[in-house]
N, C-alpha and C. Protein backbone atom coordinates (compact mmCIF):
# COMPACT_ATOMS: atom_id res chain seq x y z
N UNK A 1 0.82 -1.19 0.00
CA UNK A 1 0.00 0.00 0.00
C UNK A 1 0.87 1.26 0.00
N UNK A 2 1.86 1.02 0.82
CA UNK A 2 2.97 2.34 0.82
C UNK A 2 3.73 2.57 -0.44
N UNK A 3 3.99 1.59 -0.87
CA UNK A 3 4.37 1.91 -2.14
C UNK A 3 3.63 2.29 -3.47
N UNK A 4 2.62 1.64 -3.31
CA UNK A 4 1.50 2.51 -3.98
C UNK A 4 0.98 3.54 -3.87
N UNK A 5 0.91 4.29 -2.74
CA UNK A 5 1.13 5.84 -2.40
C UNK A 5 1.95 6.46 -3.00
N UNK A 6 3.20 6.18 -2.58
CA UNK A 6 4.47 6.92 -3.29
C UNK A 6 4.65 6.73 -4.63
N UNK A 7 4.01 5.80 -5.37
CA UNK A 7 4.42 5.86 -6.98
C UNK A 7 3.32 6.86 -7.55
N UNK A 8 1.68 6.64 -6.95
CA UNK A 8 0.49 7.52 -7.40
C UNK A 8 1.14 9.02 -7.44
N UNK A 9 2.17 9.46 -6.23
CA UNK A 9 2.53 10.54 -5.74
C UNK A 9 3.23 11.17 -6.90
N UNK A 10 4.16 10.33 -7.22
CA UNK A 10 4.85 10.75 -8.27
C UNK A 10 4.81 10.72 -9.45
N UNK A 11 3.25 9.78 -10.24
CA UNK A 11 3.01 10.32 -11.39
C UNK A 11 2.33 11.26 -11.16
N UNK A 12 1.82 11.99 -10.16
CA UNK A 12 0.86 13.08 -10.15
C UNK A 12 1.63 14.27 -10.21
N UNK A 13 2.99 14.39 -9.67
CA UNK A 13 3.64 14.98 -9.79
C UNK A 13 4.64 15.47 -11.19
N UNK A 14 4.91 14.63 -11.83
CA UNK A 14 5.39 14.06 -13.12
C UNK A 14 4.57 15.03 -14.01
N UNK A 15 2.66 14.61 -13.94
CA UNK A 15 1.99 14.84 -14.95
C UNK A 15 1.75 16.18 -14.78
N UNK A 16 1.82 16.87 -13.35
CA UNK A 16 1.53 18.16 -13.15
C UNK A 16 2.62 19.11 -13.63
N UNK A 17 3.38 18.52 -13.59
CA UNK A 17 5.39 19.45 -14.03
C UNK A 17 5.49 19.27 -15.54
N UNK A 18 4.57 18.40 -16.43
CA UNK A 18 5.29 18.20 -17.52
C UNK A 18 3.56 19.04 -18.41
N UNK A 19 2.45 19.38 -18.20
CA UNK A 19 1.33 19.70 -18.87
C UNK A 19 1.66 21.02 -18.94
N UNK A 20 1.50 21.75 -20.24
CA UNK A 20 1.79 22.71 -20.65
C UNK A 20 2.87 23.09 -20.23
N UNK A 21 4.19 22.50 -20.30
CA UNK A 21 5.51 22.90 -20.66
C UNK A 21 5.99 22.57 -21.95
N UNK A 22 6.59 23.62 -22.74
CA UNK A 22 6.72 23.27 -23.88
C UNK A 22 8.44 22.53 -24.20
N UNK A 23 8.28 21.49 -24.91
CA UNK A 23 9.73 21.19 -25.31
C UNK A 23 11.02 22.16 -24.90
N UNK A 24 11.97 22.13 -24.28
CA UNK A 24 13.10 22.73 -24.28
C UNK A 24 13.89 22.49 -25.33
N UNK A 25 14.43 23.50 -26.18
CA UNK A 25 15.51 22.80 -27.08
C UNK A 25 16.76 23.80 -27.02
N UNK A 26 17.70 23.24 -27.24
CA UNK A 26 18.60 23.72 -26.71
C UNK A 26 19.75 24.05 -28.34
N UNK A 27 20.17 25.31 -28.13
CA UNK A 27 21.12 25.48 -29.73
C UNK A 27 21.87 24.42 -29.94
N UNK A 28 21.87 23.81 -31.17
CA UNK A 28 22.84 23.11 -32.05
C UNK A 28 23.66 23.77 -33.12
N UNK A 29 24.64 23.54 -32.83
CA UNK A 29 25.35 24.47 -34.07
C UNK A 29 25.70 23.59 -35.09
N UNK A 30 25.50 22.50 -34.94
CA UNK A 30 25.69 21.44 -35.93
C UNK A 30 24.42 21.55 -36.96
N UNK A 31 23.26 22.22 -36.52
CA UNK A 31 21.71 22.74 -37.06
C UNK A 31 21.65 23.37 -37.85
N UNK A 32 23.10 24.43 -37.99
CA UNK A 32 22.91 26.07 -38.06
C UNK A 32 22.39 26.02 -39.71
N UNK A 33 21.18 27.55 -39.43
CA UNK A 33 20.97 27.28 -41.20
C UNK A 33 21.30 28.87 -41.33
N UNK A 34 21.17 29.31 -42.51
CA UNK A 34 20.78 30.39 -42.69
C UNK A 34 19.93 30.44 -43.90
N UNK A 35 18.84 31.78 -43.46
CA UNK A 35 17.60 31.70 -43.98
C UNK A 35 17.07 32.97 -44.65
N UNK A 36 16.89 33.15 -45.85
CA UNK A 36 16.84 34.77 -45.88
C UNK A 36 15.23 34.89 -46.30
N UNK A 37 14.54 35.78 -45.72
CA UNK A 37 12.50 35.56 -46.54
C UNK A 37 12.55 37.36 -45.92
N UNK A 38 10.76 37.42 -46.08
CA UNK A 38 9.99 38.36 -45.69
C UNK A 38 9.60 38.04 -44.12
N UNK A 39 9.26 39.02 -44.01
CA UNK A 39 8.29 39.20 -42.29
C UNK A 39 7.40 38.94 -42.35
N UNK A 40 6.18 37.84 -42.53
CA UNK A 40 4.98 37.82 -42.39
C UNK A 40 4.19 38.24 -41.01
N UNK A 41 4.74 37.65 -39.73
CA UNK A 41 4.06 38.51 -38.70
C UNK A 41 5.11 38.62 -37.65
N UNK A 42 4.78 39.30 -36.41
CA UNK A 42 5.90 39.66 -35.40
C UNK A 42 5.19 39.44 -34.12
N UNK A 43 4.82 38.23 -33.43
CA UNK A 43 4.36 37.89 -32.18
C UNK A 43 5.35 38.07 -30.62
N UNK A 44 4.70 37.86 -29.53
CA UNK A 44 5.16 37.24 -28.37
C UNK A 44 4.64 35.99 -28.01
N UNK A 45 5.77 34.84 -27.69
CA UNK A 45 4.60 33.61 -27.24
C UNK A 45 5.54 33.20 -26.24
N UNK A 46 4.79 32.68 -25.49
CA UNK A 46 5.54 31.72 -24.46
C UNK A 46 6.64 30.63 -24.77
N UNK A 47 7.62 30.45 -24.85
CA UNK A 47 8.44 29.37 -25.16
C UNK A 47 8.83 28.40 -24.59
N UNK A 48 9.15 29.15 -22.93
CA UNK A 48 9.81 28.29 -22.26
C UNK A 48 9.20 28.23 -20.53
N UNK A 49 9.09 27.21 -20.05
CA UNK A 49 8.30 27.45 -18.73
C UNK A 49 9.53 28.62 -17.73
N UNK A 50 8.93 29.36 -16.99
CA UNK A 50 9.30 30.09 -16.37
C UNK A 50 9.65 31.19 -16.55
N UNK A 51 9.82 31.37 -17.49
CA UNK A 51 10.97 32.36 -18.26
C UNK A 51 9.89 33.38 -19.17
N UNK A 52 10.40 34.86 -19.14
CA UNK A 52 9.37 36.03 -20.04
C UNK A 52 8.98 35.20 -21.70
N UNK A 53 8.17 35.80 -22.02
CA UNK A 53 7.96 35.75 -23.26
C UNK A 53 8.75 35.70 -24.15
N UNK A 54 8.92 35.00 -25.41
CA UNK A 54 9.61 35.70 -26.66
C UNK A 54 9.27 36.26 -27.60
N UNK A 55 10.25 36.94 -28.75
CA UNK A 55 9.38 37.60 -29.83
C UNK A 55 9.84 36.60 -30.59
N UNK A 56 9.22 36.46 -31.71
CA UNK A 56 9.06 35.35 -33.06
C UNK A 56 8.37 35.70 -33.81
N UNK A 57 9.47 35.72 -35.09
CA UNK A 57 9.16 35.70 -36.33
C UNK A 57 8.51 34.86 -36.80
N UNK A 58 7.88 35.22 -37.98
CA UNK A 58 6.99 34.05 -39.54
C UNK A 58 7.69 34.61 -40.26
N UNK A 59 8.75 33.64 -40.86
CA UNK A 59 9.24 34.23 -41.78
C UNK A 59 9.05 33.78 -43.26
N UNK A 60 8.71 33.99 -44.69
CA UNK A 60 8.50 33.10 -45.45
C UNK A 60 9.58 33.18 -46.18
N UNK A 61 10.49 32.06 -46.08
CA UNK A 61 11.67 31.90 -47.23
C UNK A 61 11.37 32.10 -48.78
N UNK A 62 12.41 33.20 -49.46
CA UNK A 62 13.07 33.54 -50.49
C UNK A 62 12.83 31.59 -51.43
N UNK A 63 12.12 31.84 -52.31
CA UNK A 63 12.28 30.80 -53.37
C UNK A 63 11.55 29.98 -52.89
N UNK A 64 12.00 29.15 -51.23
CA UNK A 64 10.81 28.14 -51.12
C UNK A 64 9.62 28.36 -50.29
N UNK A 65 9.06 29.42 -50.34
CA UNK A 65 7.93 30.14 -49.56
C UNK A 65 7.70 28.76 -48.43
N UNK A 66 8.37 28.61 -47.62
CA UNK A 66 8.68 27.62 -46.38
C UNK A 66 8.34 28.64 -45.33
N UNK A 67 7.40 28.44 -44.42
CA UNK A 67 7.01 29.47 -43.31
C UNK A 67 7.76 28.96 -42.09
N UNK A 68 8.95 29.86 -41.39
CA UNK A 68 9.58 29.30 -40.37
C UNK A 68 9.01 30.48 -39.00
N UNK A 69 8.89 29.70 -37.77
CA UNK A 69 9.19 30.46 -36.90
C UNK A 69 10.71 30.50 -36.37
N UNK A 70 10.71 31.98 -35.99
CA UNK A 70 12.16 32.56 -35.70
C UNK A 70 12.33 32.85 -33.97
N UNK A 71 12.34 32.11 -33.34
CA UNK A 71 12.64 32.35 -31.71
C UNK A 71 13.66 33.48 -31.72
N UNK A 72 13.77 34.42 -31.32
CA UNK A 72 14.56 35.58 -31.41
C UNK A 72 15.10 36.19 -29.95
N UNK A 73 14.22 36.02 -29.23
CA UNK A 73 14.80 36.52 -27.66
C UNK A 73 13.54 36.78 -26.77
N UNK A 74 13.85 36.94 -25.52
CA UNK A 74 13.11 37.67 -25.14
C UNK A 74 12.35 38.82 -24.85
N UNK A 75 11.69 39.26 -24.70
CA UNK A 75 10.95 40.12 -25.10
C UNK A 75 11.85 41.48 -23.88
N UNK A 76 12.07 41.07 -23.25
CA UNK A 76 12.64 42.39 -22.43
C UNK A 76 13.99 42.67 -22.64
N UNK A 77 15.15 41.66 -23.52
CA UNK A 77 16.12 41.68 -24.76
C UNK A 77 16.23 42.66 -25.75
N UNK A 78 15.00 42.14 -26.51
CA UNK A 78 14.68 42.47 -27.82
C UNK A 78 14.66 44.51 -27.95
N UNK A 79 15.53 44.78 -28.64
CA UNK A 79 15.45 46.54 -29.51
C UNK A 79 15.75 46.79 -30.75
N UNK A 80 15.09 45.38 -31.46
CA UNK A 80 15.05 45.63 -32.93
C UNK A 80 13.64 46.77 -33.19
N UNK A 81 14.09 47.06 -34.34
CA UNK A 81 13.04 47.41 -35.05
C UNK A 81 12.51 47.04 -36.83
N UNK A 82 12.24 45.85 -36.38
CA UNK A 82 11.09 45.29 -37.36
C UNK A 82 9.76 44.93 -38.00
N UNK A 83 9.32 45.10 -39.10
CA UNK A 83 8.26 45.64 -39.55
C UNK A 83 7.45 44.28 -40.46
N UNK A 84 6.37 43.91 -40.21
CA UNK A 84 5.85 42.93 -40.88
C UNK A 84 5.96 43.39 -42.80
N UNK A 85 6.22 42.26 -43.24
CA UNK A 85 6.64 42.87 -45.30
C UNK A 85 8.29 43.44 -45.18
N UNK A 86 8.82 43.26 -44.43
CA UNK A 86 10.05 43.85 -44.65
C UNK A 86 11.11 41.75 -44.76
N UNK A 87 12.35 42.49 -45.10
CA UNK A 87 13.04 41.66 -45.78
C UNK A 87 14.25 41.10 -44.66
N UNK A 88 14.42 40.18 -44.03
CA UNK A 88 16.16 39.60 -43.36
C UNK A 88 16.44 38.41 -43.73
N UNK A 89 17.37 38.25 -42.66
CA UNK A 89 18.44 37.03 -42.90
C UNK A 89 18.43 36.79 -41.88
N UNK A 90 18.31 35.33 -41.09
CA UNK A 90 18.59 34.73 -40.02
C UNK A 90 19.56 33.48 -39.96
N UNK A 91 20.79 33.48 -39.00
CA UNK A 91 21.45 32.43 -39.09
C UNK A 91 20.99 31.78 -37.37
N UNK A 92 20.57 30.60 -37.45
CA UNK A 92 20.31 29.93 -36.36
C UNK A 92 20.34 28.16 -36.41
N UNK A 93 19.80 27.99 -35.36
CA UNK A 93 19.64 26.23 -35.09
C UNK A 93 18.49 25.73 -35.33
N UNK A 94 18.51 25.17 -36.19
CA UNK A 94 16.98 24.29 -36.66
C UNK A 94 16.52 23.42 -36.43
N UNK A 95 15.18 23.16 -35.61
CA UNK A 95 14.06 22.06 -35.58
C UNK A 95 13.17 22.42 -35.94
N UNK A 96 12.45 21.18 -35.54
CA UNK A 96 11.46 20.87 -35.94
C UNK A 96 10.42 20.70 -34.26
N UNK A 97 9.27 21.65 -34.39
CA UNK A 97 8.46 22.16 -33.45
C UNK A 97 8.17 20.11 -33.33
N UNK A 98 6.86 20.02 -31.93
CA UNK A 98 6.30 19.04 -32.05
C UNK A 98 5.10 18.89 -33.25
N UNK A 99 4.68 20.23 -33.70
CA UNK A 99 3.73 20.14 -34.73
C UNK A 99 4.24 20.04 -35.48
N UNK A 100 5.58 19.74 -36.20
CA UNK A 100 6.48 19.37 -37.14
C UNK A 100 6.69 21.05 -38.33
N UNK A 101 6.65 21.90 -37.41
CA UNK A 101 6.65 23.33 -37.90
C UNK A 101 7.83 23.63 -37.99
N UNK A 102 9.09 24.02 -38.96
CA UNK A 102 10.38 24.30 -38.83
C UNK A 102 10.43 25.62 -38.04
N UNK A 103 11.59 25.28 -37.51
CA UNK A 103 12.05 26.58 -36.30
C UNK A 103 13.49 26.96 -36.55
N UNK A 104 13.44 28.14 -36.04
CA UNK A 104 14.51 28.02 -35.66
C UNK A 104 15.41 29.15 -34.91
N UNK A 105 16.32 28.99 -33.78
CA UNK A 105 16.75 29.24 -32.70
C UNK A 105 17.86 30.61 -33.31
N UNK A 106 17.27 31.84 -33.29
CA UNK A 106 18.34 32.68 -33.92
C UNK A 106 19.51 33.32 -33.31
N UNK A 107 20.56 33.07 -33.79
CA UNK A 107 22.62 33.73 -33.49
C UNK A 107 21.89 34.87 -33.85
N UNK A 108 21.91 34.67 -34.70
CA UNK A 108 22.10 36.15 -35.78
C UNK A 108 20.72 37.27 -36.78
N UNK A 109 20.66 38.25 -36.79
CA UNK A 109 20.07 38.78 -37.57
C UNK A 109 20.37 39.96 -38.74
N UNK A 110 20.68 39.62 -39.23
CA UNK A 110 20.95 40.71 -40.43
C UNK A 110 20.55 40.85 -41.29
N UNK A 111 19.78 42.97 -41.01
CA UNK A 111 18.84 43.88 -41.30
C UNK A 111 19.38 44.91 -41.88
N UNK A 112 18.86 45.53 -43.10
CA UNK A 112 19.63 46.81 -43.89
C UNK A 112 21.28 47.18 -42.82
N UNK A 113 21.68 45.92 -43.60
CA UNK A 113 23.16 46.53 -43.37
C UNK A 113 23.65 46.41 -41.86
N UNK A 114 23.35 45.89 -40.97
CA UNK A 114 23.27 45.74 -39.23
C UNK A 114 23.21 44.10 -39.28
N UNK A 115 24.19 43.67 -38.15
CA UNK A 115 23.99 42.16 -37.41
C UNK A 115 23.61 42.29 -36.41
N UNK A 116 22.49 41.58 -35.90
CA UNK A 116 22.07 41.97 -34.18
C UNK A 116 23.03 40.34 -33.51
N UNK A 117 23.40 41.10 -32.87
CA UNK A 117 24.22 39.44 -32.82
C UNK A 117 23.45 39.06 -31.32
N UNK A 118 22.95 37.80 -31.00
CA UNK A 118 21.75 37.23 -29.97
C UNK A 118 22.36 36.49 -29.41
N UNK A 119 23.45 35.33 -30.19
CA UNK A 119 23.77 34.10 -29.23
C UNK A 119 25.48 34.56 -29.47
N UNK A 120 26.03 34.22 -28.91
CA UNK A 120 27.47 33.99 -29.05
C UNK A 120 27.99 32.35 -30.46
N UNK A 121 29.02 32.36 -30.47
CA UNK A 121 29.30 31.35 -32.12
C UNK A 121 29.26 29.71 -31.26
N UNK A 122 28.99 30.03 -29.68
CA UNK A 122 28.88 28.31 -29.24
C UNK A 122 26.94 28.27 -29.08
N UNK A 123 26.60 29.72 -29.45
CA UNK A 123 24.48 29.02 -29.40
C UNK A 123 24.37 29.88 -28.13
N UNK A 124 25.75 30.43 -27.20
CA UNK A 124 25.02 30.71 -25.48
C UNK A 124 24.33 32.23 -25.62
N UNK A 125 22.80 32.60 -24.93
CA UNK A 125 22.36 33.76 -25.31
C UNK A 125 23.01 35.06 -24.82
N UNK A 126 22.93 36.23 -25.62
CA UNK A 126 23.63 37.40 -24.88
C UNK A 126 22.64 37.70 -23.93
N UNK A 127 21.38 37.08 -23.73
CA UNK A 127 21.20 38.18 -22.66
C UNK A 127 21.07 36.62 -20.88
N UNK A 128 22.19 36.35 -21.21
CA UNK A 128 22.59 35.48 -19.60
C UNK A 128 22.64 36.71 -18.86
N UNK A 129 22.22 36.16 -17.63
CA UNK A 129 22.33 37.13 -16.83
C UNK A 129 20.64 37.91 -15.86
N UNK A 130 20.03 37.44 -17.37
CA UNK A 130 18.70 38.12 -16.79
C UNK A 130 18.42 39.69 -17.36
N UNK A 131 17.43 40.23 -16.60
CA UNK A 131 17.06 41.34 -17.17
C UNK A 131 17.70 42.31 -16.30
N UNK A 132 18.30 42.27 -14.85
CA UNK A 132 19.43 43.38 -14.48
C UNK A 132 20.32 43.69 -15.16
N UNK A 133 20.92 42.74 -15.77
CA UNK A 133 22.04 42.83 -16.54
C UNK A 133 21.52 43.84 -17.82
N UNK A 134 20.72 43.78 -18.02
CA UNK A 134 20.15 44.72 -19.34
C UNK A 134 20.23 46.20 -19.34
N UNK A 135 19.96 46.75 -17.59
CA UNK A 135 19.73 47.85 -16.93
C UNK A 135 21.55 48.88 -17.81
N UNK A 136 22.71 47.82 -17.50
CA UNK A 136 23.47 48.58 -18.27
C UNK A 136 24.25 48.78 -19.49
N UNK A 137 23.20 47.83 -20.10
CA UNK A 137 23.41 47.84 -21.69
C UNK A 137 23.41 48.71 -22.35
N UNK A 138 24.31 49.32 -23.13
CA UNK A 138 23.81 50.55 -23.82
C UNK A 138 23.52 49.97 -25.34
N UNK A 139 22.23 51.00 -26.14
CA UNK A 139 21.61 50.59 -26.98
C UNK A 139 22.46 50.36 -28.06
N UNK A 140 22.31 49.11 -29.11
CA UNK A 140 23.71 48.66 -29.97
C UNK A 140 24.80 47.75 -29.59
N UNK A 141 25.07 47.78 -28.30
CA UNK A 141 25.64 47.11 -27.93
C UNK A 141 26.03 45.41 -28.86
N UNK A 142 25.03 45.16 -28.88
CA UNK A 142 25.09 43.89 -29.77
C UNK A 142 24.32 43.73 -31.10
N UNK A 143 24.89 44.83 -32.07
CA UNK A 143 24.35 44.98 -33.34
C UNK A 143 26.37 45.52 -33.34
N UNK A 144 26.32 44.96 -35.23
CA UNK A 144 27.38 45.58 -35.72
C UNK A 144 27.19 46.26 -36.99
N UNK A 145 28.06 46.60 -37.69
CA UNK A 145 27.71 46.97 -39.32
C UNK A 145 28.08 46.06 -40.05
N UNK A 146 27.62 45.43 -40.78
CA UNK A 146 28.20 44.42 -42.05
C UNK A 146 29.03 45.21 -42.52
């Protein structure tokens, strides 16, 4: 009986920790694509349990009108300025969502002539640290000029 307590315990626990958490995926650089399309839309969605929102792209690829979402950062990160119909380039890590939706995890963005640079060249994000760390960022900081 005691042990049947303690196992009930812990799928209840299991099922409660794992319902509506979404997949973690973690950068591969072995993934990396680069992707150049239009902006179809510019959301915030939840990505990851605990953690703020992100912004994400729809992007529709150049030639193979392939609709990717673009995980881009978080939302209290993020000081692009991008415009739905406008034109980039994303270099990142690619999967495949559980809805079998291509994704993908963006390094890089480069916009009229600017790299916003997001992850470092091993996938790790610039904004470690949290959102204090942001407090003394000055704006640009992690954009360059092509």
């Amino acid at each position: 009986m005691k042990h049947r307590v303690i196992f009930l315990a812990g799928l209840f626990l299991l099922t409660t920790f794992s319902i509506g958490q979404k997949s973690r995926h973690i950068y591969n650089v072995n993934s990396e694509r680069t992707i150049a399309g239009t902006i179809r839309k510019i959301s915030t969605e939840p990505r990851y349990r605990n953690s703020a929102p992100f912004v994400v792209l729809k992007l529709e690829e150049k030639g193979t009108h392939t609709i990717y979402n673009i995980e881009v950062s978080p939302v209290w990160f993020y000081d692009m300025n991008f415009h739905k119909g406008e034109e980039l380039e994303v270099v990142g890590s690619f999967y495949l969502s559980d809805r079998k939706e291509p994704n993908l995890m963006a390094r890089e963005i480069r916009f009229k002539g600017k790299v916003f640079l997001l992850r470092d060249k091993h996938g790790f994000p610039n904004w470690r640290g949290g959102r204090r760390q942001r407090k003394g960022r000055r704006h640009g900081k992690n954009m360059k000029e092509q």
